[in-house]
C-alpha atoms as a PDB file:
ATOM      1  CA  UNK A   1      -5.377 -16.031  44.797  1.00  0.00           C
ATOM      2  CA  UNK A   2      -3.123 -17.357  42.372  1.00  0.00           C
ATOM      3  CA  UNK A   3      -6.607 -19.140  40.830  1.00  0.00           C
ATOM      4  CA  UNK A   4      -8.072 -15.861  40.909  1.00  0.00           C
ATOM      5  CA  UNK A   5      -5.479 -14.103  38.599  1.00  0.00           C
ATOM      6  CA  UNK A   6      -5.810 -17.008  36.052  1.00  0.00           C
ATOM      7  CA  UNK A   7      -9.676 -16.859  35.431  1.00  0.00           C
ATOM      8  CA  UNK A   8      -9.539 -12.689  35.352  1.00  0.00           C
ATOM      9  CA  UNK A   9      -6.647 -13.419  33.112  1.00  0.00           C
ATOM     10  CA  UNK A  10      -8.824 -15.870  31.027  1.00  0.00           C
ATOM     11  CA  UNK A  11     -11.570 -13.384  30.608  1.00  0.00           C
ATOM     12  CA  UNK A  12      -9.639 -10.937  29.414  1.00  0.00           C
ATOM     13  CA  UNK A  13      -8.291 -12.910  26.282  1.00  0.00           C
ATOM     14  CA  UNK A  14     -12.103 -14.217  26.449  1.00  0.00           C
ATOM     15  CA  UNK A  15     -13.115 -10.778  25.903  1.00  0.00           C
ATOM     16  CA  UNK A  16     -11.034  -9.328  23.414  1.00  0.00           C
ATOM     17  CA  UNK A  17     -10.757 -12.628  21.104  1.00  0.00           C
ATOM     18  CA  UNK A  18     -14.177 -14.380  21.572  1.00  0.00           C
ATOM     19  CA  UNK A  19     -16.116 -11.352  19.293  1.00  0.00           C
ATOM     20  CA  UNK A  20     -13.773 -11.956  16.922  1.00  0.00           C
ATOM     21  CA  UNK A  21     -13.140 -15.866  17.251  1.00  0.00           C
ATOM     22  CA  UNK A  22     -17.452 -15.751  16.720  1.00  0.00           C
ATOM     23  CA  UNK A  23     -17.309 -13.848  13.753  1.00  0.00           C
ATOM     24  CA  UNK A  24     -14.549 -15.737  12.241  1.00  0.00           C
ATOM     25  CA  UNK A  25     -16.570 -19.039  12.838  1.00  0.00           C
ATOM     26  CA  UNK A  26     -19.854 -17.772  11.499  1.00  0.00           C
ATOM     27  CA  UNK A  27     -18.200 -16.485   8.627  1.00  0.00           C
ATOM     28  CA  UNK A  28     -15.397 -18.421   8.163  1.00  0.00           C
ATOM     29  CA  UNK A  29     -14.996 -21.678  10.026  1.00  0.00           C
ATOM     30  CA  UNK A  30     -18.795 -23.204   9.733  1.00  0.00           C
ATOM     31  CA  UNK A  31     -19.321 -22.867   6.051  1.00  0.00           C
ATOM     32  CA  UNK A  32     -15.717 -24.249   5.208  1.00  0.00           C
ATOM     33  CA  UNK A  33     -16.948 -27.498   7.821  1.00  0.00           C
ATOM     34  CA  UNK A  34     -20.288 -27.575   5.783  1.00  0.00           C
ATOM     35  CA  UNK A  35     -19.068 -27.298   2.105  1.00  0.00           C
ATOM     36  CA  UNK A  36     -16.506 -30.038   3.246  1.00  0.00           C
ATOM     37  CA  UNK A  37     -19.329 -31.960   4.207  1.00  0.00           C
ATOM     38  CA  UNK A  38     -21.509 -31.137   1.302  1.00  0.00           C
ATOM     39  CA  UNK A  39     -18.584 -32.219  -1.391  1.00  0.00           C
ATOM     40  CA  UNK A  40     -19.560 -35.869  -0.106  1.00  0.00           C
ATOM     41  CA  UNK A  41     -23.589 -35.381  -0.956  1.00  0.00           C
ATOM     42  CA  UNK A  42     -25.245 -34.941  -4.134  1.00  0.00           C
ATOM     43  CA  UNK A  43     -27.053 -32.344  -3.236  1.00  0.00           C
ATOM     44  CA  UNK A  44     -29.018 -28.989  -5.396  1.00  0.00           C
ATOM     45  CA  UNK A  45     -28.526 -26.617  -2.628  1.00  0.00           C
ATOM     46  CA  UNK A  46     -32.699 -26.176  -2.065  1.00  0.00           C
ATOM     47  CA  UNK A  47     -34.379 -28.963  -1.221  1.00  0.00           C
ATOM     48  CA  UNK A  48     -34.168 -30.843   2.436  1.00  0.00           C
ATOM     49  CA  UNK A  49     -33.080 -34.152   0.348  1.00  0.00           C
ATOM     50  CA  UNK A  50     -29.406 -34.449   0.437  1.00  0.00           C
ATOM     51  CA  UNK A  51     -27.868 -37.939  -0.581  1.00  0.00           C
ATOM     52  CA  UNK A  52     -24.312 -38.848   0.443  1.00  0.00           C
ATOM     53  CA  UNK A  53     -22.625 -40.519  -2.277  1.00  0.00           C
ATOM     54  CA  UNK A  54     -19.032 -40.444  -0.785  1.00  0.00           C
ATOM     55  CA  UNK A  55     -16.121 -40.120  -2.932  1.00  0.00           C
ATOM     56  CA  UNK A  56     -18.617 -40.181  -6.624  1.00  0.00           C
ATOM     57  CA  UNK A  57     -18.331 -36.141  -6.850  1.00  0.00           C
ATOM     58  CA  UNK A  58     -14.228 -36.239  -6.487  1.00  0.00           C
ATOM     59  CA  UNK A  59     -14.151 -39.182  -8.799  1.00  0.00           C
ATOM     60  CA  UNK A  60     -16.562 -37.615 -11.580  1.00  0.00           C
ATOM     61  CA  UNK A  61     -13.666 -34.462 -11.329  1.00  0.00           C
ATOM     62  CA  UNK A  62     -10.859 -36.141 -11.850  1.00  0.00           C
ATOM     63  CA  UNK A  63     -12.743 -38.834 -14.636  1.00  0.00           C
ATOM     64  CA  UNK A  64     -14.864 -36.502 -16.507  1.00  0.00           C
ATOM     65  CA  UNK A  65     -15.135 -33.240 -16.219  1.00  0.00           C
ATOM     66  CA  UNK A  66     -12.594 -32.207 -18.720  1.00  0.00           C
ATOM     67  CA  UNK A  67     -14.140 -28.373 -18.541  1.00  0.00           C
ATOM     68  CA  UNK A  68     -12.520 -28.040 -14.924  1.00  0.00           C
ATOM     69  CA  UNK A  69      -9.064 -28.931 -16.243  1.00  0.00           C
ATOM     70  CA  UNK A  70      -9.134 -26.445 -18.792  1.00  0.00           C
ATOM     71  CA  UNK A  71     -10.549 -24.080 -16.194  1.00  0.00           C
ATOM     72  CA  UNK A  72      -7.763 -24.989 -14.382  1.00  0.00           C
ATOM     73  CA  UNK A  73      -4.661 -24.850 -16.515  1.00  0.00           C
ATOM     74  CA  UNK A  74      -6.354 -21.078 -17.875  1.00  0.00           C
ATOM     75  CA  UNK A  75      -6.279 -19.891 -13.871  1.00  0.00           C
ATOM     76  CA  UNK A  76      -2.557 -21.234 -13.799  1.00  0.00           C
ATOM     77  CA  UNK A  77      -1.561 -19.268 -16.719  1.00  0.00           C
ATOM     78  CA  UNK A  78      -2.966 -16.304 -15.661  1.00  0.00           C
ATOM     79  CA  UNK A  79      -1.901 -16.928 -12.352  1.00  0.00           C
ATOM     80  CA  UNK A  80       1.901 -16.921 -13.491  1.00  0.00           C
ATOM     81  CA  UNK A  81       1.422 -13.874 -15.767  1.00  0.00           C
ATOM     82  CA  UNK A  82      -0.475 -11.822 -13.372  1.00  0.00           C
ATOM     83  CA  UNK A  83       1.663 -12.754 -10.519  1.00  0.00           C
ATOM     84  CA  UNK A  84       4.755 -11.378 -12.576  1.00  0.00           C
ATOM     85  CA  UNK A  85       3.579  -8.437 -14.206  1.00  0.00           C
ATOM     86  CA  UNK A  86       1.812  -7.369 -11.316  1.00  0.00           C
ATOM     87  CA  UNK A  87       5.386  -7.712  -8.799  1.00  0.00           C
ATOM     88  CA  UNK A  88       7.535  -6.112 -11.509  1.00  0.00           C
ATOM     89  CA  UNK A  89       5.081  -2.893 -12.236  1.00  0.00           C
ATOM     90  CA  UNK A  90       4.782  -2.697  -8.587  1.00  0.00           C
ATOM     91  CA  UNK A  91       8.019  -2.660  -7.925  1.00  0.00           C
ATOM     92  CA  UNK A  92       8.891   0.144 -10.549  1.00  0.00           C
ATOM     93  CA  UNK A  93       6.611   1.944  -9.653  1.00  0.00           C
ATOM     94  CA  UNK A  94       7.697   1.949  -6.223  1.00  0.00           C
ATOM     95  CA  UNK A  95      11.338   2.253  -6.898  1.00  0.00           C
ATOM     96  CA  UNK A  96       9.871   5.521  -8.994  1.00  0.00           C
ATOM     97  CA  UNK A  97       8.482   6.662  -6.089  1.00  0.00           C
ATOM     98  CA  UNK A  98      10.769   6.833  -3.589  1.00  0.00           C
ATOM     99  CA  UNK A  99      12.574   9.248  -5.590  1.00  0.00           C
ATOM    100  CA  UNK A 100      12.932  13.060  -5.299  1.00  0.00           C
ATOM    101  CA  UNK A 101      10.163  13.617  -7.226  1.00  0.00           C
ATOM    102  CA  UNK A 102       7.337  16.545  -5.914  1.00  0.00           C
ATOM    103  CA  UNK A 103       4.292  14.856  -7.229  1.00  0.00           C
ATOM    104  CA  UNK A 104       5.299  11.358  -5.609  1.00  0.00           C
ATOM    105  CA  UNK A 105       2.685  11.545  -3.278  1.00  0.00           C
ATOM    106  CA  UNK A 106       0.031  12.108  -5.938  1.00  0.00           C
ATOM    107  CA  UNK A 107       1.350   9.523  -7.368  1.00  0.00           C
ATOM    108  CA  UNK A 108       1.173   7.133  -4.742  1.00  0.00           C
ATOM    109  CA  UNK A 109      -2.956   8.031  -4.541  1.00  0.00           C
ATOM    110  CA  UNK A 110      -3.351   7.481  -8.316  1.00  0.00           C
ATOM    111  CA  UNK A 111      -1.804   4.720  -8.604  1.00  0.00           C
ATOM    112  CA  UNK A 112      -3.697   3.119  -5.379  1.00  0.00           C
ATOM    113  CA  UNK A 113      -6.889   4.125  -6.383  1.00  0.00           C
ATOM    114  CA  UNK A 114      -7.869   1.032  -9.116  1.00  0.00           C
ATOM    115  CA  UNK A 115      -7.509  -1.234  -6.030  1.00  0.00           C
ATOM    116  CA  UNK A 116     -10.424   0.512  -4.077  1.00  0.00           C
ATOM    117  CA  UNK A 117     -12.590   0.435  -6.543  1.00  0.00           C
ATOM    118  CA  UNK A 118     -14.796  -2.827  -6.764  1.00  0.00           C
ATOM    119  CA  UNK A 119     -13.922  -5.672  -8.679  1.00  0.00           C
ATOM    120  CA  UNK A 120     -17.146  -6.089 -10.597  1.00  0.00           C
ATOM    121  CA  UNK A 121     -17.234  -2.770 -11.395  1.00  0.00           C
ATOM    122  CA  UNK A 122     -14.217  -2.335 -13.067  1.00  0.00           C
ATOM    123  CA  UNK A 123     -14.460  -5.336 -14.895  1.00  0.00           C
ATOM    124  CA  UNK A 124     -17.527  -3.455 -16.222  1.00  0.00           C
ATOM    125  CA  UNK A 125     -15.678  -0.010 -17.023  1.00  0.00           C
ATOM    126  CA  UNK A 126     -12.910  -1.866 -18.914  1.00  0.00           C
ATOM    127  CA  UNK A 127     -15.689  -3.969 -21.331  1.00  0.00           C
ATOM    128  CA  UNK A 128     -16.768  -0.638 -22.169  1.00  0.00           C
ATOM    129  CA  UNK A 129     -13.166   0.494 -22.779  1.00  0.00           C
ATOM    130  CA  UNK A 130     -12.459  -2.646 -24.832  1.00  0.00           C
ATOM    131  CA  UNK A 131     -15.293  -2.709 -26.573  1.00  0.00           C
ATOM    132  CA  UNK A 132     -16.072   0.829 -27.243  1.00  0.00           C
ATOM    133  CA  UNK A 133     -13.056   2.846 -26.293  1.00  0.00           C
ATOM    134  CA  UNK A 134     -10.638   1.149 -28.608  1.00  0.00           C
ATOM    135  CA  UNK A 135     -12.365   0.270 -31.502  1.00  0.00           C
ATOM    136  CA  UNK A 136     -13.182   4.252 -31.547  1.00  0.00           C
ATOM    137  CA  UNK A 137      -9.293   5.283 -31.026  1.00  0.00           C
ATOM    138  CA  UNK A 138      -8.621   2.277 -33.645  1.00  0.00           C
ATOM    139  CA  UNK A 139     -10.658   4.111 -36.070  1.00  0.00           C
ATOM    140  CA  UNK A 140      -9.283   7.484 -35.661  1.00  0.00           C
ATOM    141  CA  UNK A 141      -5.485   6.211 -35.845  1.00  0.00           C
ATOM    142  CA  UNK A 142      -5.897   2.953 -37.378  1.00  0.00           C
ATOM    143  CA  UNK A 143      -3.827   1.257 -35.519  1.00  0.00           C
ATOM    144  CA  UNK A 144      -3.959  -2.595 -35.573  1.00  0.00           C
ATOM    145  CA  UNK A 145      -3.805  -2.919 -31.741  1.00  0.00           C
ATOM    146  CA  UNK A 146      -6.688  -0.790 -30.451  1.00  0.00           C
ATOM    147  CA  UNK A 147      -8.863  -3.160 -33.576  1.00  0.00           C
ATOM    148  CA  UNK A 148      -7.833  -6.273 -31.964  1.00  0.00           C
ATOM    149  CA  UNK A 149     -11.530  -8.564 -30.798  1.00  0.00           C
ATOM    150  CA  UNK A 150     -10.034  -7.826 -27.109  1.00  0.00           C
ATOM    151  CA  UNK A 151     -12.845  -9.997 -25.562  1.00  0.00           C
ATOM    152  CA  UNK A 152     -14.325 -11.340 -28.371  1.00  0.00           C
ATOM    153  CA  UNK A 153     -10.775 -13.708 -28.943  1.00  0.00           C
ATOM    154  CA  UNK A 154      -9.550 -16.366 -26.577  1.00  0.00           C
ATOM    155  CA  UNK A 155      -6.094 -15.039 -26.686  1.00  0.00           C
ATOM    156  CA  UNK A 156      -6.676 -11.197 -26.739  1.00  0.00           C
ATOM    157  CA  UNK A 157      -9.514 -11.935 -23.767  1.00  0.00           C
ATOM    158  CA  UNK A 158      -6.986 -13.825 -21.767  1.00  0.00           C
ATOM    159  CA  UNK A 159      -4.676 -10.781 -22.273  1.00  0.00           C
ATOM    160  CA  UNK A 160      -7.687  -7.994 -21.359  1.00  0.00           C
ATOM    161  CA  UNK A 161      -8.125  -9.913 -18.255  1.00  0.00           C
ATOM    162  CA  UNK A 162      -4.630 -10.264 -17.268  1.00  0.00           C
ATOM    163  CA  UNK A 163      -3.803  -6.268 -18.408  1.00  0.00           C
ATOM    164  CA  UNK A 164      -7.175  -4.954 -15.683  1.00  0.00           C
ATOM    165  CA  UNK A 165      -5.966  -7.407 -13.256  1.00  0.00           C
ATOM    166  CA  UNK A 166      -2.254  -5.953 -13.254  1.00  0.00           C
ATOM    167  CA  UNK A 167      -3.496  -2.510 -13.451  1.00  0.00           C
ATOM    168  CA  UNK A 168      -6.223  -3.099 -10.507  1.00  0.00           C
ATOM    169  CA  UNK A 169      -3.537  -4.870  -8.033  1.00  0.00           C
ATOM    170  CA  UNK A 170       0.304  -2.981  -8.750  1.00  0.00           C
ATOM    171  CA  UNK A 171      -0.864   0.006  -6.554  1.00  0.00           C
ATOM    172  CA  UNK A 172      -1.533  -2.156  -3.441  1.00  0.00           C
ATOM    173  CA  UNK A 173       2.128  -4.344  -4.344  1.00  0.00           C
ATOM    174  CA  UNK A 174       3.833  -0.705  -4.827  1.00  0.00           C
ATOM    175  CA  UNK A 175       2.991   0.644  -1.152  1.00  0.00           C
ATOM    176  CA  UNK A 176       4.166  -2.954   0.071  1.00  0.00           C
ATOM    177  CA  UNK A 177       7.497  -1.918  -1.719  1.00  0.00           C
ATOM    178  CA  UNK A 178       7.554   1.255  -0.702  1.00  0.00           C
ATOM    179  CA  UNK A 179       7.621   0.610   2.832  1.00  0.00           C
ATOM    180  CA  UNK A 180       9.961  -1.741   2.247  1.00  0.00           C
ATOM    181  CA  UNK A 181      12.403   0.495   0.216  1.00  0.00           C
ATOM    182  CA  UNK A 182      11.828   3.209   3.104  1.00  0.00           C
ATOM    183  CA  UNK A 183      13.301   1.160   5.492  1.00  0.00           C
ATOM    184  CA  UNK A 184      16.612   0.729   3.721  1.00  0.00           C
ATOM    185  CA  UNK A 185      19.005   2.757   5.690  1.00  0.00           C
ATOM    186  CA  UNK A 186      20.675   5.621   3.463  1.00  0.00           C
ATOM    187  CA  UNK A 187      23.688   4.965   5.041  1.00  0.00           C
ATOM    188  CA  UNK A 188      23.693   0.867   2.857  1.00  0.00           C
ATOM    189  CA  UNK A 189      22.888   2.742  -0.188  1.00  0.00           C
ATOM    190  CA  UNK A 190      25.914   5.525  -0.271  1.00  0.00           C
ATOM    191  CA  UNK A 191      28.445   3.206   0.976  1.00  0.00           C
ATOM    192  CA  UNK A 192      27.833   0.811  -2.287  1.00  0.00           C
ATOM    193  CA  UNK A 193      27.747   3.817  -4.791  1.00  0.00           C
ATOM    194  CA  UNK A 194      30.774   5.500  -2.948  1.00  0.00           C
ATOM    195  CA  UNK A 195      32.033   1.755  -3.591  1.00  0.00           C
ATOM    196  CA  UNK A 196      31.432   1.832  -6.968  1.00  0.00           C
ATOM    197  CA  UNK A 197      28.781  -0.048  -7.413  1.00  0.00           C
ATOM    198  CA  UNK A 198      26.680   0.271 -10.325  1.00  0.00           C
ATOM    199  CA  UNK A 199      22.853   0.893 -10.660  1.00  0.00           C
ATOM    200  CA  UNK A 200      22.264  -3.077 -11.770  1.00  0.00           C
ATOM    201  CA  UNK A 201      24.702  -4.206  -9.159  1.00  0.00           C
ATOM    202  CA  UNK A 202      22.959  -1.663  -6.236  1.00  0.00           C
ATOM    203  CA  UNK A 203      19.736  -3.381  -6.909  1.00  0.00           C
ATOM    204  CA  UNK A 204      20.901  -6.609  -7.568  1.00  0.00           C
ATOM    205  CA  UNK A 205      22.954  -6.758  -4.611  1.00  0.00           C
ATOM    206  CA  UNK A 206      22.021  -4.322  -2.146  1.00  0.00           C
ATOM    207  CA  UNK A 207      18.161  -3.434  -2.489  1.00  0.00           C
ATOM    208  CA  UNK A 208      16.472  -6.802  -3.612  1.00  0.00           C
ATOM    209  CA  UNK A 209      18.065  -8.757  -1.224  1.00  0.00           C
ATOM    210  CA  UNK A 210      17.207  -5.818   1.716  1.00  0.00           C
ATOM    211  CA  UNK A 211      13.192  -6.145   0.416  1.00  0.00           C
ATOM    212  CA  UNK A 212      12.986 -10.216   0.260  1.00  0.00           C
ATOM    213  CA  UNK A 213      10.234  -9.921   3.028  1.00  0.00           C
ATOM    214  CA  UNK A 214       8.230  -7.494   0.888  1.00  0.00           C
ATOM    215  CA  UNK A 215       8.666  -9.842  -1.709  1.00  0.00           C
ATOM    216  CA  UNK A 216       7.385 -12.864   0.414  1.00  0.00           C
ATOM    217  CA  UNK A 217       4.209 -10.969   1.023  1.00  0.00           C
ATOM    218  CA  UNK A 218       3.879  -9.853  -2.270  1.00  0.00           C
ATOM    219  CA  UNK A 219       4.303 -13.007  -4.247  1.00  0.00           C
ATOM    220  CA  UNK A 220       1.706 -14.954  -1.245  1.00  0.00           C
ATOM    221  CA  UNK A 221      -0.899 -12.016  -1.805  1.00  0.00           C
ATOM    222  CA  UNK A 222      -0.824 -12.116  -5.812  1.00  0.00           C
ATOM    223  CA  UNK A 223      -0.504 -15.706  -5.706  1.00  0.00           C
ATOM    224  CA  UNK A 224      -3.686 -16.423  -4.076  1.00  0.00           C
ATOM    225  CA  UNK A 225      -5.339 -13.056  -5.735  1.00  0.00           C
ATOM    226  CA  UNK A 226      -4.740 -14.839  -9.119  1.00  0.00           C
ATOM    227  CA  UNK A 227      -5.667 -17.859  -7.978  1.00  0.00           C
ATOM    228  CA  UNK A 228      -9.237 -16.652  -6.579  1.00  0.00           C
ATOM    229  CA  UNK A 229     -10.366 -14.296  -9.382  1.00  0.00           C
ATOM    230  CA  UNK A 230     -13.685 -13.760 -10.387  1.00  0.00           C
ATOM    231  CA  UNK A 231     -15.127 -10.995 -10.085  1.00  0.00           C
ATOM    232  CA  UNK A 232     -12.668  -9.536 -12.698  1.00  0.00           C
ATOM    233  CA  UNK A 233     -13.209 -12.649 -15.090  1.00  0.00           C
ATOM    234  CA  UNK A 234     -16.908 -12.617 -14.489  1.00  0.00           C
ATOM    235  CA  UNK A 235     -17.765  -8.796 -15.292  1.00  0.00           C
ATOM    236  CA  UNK A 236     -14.974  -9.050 -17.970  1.00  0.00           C
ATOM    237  CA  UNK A 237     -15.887 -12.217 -20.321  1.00  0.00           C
ATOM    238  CA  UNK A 238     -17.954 -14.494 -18.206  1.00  0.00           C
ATOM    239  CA  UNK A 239     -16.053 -17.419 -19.128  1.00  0.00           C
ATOM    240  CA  UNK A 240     -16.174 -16.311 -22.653  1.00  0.00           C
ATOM    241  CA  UNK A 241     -15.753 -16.667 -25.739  1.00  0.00           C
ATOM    242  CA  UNK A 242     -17.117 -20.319 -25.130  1.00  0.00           C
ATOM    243  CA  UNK A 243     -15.313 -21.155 -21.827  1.00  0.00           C
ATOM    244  CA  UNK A 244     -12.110 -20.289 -22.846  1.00  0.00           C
ATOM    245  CA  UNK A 245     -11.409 -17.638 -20.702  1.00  0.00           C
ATOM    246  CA  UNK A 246     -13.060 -19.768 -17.300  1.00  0.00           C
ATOM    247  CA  UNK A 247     -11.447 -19.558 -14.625  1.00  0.00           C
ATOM    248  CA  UNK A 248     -11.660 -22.353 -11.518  1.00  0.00           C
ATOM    249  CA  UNK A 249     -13.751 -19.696  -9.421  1.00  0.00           C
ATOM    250  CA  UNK A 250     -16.160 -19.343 -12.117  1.00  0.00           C
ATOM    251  CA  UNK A 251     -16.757 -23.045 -12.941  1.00  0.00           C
ATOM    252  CA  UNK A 252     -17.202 -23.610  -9.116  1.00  0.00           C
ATOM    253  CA  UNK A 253     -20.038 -20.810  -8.828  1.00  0.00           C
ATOM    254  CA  UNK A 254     -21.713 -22.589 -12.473  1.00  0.00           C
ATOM    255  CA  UNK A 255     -21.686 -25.941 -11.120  1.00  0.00           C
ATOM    256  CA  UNK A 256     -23.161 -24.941  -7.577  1.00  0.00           C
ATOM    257  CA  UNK A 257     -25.481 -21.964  -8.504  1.00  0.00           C
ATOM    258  CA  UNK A 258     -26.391 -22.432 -12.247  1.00  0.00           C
ATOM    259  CA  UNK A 259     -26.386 -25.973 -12.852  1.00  0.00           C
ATOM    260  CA  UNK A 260     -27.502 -26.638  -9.391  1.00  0.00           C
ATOM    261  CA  UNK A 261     -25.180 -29.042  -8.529  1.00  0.00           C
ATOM    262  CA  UNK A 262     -24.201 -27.976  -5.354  1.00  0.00           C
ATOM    263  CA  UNK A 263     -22.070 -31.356  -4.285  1.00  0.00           C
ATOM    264  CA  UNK A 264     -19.837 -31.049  -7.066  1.00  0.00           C
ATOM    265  CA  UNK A 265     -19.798 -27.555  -6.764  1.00  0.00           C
ATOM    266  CA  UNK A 266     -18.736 -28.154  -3.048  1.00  0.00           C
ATOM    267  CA  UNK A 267     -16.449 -30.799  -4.066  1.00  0.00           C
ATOM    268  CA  UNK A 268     -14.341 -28.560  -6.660  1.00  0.00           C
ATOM    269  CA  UNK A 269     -14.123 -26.073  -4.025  1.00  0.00           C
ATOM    270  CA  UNK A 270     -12.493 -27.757  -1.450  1.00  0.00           C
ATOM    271  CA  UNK A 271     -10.071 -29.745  -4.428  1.00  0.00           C
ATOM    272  CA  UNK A 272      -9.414 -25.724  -5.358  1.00  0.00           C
ATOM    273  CA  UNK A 273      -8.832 -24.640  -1.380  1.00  0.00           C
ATOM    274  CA  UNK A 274      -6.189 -27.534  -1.453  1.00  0.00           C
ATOM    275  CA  UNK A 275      -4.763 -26.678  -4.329  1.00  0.00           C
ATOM    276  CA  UNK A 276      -4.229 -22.614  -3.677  1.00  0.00           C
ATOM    277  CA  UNK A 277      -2.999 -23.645   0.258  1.00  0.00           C
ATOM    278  CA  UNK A 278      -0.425 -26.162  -0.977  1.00  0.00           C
ATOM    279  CA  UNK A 279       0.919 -23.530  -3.590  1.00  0.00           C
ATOM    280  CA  UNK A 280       0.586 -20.790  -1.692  1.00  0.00           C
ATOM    281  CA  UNK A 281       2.207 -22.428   1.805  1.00  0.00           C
ATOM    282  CA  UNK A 282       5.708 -24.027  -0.999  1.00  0.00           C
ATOM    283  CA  UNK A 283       5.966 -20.570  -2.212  1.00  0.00           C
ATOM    284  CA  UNK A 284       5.894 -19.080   1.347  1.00  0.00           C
ATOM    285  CA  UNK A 285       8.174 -21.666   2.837  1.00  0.00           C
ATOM    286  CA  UNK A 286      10.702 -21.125  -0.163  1.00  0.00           C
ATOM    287  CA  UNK A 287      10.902 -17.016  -0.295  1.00  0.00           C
ATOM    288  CA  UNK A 288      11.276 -17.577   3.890  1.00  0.00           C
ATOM    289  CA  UNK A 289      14.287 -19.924   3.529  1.00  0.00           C
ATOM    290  CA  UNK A 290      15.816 -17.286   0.962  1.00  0.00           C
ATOM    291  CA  UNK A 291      15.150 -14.454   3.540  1.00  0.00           C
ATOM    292  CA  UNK A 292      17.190 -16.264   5.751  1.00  0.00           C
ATOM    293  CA  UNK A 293      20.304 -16.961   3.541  1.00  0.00           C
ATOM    294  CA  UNK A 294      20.116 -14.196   2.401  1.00  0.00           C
END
């Protein structure tokens, strides 16, 4: 009997998480095994030839590919800007909206809306504002920042990329926050001020300390988001003007799909999953520990 209960047990859990365990392996779980494989072959990603050569593809990264450091340190820089900008508009905008205001919830849908929209498409909508849209309003006011080569300029593209990027991910941050802020009790809030506590002091004090979980999630989601861009970068500059504005997702998809190296390609890609995990899991670890002394 007792046997019985197990096994109907069993094929319960069966049924419920072996669609999804399936999916997850098809999608997920086989190609990661493969690629992890394939980062050991020199291989071109079409023919049935594939050559194992070992360590030569991780050794030709770290010896002489000098393109995939500077790929590298550019993703890290706009990594740390994005991930910034990003948090603090969100949060603004969230602390804005969880006022008395009668258009909040308006708001709220406005501001949400660049997320939904595709990645590759609004890297294509904001070329055309770049390009077109500013050097028209430059001509009409003359002012020196709407005539800037926004894409055209190493600096000014890494700038474009990291102003559509901020713009396409606050929303989602700011209804993170918002929940968050929501679930500060009133009661917290009126005993500081009654307390005397300033604005900089409630927020210092009170309401950042209140929303460290938020901020664990939101720091891990625009960690790895920055870390992972393409799309963006690809509709946006391409790598442009002459690699300068490459990041490590777009010198992955060359190598493999353009130069038809898949190996390296495979290689980089599983030196970049190991690279985004290990930052990604410190940064969780740390914000956790805070939560807790906090």
């Amino acid at each position: 009997m007792f046997n019985k209960i197990k096994f109907k047990q069993a094929l319960t859990y069966i049924s419920f998480v072996g669609p999804a365990f399936l999916v997850f392996s098809v999608i997920v779980l086989i190609p990661f095994v493969l690629g992890m494989y394939y980062s050991f072959t020199n291989w071109n990603g079409v023919s049935g030839t594939i050559e194992w050569v070992g360590l030569d593809n991780f050794i030709q990264i770290f010896k002489n590919d000098l393109q995939v450091r500077n790929s590298f340190l550019f993703t890290l820089k706009l990594t740390l800007a994005s991930v910034f900008l990003t948090n603090l508009l969100g949060f603004l905008l969230a602390l804005a909206l969880t006022q008395m205001l009668k258009t909040k919830n308006i708001l709220r849908t406005v501001f949400f809306v660049p997320n939904l929209i595709s990645g590759l498409l609004l890297g294509f909508i904001w070329q055309f504002i770049f390009v077109k849209g500013f050097a028209s309003i430059g001509q009409i006011t003359g002012l020196s920042f709407f005539q800037l080569p926004w894409l055209g300029d190493a600096k000014t593209a890494f700038w474009g990329i990291v102003i559509v990027s901020v713009w396409q991910g606050a929303g989602y941050i700011m209804v993170i926050y918002i929940a968050s802020l929501l679930n500060i009790p009133n009661e917290v809030i009126e005993a500081a001020r009654i307390d005397g506590a300033s604005g900089w002091n409630l927020l210092r004090y009170i309401i950042l300390p209140l929303i460290r979980p938020a901020i664990t999630i939101c720091l891990f989601l625009t960690i790895a988001w920055s870390f992972k861009i393409f799309d963006l970068n690809f509709s946006l500059t391409n790598g442009g003007p002459f690699k300068s504005t490459e990041s490590l997702a777009i010198n992955i998809y060359t190598e493999a799909f353009v130069n038809n190296r898949y190996g390296l390609g495979a290689a980089k890609a599983f030196l970049f999953f190991i690279i985004v995990a290990t930052i990604t899991t410190i940064q969780v670890l740390y914000t956790k520990k805070k939560e807790i002394e906090a």
